[in-house]
C-alpha atoms as a PDB file:
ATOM      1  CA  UNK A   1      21.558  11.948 -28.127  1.00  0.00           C
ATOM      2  CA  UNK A   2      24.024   9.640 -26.300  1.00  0.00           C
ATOM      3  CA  UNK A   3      24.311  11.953 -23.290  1.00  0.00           C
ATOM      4  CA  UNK A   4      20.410  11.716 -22.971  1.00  0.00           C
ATOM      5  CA  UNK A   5      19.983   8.083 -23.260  1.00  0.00           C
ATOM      6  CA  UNK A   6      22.420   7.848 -20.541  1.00  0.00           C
ATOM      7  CA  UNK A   7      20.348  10.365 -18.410  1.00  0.00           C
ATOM      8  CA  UNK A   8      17.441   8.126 -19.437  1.00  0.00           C
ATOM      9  CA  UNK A   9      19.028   4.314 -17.943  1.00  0.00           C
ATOM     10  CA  UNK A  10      20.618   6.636 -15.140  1.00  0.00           C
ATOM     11  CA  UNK A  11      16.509   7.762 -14.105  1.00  0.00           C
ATOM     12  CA  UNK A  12      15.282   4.248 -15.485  1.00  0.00           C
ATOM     13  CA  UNK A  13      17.604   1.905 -12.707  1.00  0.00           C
ATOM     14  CA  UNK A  14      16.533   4.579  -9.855  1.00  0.00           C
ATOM     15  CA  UNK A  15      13.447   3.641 -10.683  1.00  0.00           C
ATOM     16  CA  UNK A  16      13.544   0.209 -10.864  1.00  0.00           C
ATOM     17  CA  UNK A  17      15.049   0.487  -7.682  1.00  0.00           C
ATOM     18  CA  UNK A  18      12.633   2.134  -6.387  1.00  0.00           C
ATOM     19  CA  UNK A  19       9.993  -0.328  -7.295  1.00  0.00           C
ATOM     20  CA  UNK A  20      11.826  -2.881  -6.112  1.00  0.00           C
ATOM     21  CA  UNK A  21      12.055  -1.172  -2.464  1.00  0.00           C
ATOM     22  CA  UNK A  22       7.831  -0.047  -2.850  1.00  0.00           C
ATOM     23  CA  UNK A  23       6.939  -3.776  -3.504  1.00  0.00           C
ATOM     24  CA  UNK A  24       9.188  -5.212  -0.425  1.00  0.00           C
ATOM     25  CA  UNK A  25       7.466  -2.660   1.662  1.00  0.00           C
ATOM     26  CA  UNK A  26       3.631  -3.644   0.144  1.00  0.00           C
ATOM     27  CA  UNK A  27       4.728  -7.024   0.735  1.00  0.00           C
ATOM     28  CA  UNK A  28       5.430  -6.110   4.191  1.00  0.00           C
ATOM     29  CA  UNK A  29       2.296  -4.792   5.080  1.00  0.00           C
ATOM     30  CA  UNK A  30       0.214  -6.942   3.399  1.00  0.00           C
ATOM     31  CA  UNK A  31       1.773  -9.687   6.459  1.00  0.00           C
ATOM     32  CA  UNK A  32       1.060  -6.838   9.064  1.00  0.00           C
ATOM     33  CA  UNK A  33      -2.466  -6.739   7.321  1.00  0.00           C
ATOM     34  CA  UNK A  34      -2.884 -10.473   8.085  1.00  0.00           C
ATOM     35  CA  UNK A  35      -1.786 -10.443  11.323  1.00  0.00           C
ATOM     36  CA  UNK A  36      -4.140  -8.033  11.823  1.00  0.00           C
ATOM     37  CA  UNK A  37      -7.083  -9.557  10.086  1.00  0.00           C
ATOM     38  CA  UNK A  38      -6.100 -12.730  12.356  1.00  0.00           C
ATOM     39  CA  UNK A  39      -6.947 -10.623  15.335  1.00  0.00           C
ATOM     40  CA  UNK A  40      -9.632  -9.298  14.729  1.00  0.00           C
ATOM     41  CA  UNK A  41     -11.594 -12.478  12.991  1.00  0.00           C
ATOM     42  CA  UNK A  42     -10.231 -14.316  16.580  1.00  0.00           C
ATOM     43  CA  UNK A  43     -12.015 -11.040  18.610  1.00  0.00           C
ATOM     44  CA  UNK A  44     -15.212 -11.369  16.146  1.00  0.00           C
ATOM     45  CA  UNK A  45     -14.419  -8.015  14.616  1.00  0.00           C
ATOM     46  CA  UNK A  46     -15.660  -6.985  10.954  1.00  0.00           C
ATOM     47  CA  UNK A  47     -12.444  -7.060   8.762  1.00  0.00           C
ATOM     48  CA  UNK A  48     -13.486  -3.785   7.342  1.00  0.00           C
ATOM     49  CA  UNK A  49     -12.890  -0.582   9.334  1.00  0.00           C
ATOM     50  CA  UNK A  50     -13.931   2.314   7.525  1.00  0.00           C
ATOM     51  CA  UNK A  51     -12.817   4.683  10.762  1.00  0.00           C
ATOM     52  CA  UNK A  52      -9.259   3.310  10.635  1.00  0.00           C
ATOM     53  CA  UNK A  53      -9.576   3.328   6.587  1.00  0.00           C
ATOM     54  CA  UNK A  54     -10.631   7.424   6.963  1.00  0.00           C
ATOM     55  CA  UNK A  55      -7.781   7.878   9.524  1.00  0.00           C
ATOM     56  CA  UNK A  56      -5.102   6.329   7.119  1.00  0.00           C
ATOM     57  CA  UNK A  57      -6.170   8.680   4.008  1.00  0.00           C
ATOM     58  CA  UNK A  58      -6.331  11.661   6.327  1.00  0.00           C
ATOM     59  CA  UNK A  59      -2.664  10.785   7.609  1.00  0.00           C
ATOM     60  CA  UNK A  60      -1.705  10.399   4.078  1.00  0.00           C
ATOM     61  CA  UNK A  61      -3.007  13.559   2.844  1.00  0.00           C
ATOM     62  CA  UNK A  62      -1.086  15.082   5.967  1.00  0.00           C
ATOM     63  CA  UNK A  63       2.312  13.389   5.076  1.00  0.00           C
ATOM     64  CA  UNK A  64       2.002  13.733   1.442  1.00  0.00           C
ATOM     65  CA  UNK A  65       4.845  16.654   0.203  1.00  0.00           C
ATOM     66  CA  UNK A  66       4.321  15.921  -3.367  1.00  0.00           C
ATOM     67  CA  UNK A  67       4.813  15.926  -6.096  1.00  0.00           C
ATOM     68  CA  UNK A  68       1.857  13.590  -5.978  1.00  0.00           C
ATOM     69  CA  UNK A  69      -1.210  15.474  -5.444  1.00  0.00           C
ATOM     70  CA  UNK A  70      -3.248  14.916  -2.305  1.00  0.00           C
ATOM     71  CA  UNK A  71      -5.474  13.108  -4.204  1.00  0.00           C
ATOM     72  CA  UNK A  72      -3.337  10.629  -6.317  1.00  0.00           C
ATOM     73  CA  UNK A  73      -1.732  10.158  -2.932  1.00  0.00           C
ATOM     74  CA  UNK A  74      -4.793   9.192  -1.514  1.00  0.00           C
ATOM     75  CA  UNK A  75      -6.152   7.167  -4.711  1.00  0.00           C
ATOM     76  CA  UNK A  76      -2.913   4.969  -4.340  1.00  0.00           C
ATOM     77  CA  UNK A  77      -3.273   4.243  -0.362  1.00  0.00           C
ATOM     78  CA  UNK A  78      -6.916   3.606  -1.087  1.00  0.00           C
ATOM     79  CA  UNK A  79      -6.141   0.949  -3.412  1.00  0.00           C
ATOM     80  CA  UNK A  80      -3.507  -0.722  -1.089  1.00  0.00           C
ATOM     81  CA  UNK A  81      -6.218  -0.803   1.820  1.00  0.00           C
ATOM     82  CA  UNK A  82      -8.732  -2.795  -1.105  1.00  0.00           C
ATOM     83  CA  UNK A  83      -5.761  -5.245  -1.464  1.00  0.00           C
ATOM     84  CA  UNK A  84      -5.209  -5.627   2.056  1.00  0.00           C
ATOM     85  CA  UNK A  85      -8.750  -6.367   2.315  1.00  0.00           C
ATOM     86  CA  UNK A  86      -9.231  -8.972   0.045  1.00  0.00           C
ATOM     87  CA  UNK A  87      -6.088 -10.377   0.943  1.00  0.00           C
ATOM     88  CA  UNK A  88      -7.319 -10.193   5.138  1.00  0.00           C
ATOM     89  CA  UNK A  89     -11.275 -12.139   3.197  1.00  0.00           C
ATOM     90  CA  UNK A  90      -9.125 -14.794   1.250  1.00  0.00           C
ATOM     91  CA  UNK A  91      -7.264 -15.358   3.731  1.00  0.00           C
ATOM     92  CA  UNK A  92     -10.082 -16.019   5.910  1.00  0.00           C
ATOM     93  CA  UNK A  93     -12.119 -18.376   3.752  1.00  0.00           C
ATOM     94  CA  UNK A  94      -8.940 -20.109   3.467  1.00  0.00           C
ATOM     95  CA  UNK A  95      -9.032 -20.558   6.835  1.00  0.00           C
ATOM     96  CA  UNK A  96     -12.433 -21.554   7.313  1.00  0.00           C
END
């Protein structure tokens, strides 16, 4: 019972870990989202791009090795993208 409890912290502080790493990274795209959003609002561009929103799920479901499925993979990129978008809108009525 020991010996699994150990295996058990061992998995739990990868994991941690890993969250840790998955939420600098979100963090870092969500600025690369703004920047982006700040172009295109200065170009008169729709924030919303459903082609480049089609292109990232396709290139996910390319990439993807699993274990995820294709479409978990795709269900968690999808929901990034909504942050990124209402991050890009707030950020643009803050702006306003």
């Amino acid at each position: 019972c020991i010996g699994m409890e150990k295996d058990l912290d061992i998995w739990r502080e990868k994991i941690d870990a890993l969250n840790e790493q998955i939420l600098k990274l979100l963090n870092e795209r969500a600025e690369c989202a703004l920047a982006v959003g700040q172009i295109k609002r200065e170009a008169g561009l729709p924030l919303h791009a459903p082609d480049r929103e089609t292109i990232i799920l396709n290139r996910i479901r390319e990439l993807n090795g699993g274990p995820l499925s294709h479409e978990a993979a795709q269900r968690v990129f999808r929901q990034i993208i909504d942050e990124s978008l209402r991050l890009e809108e707030d950020h643009a009525e803050e702006n306003e």
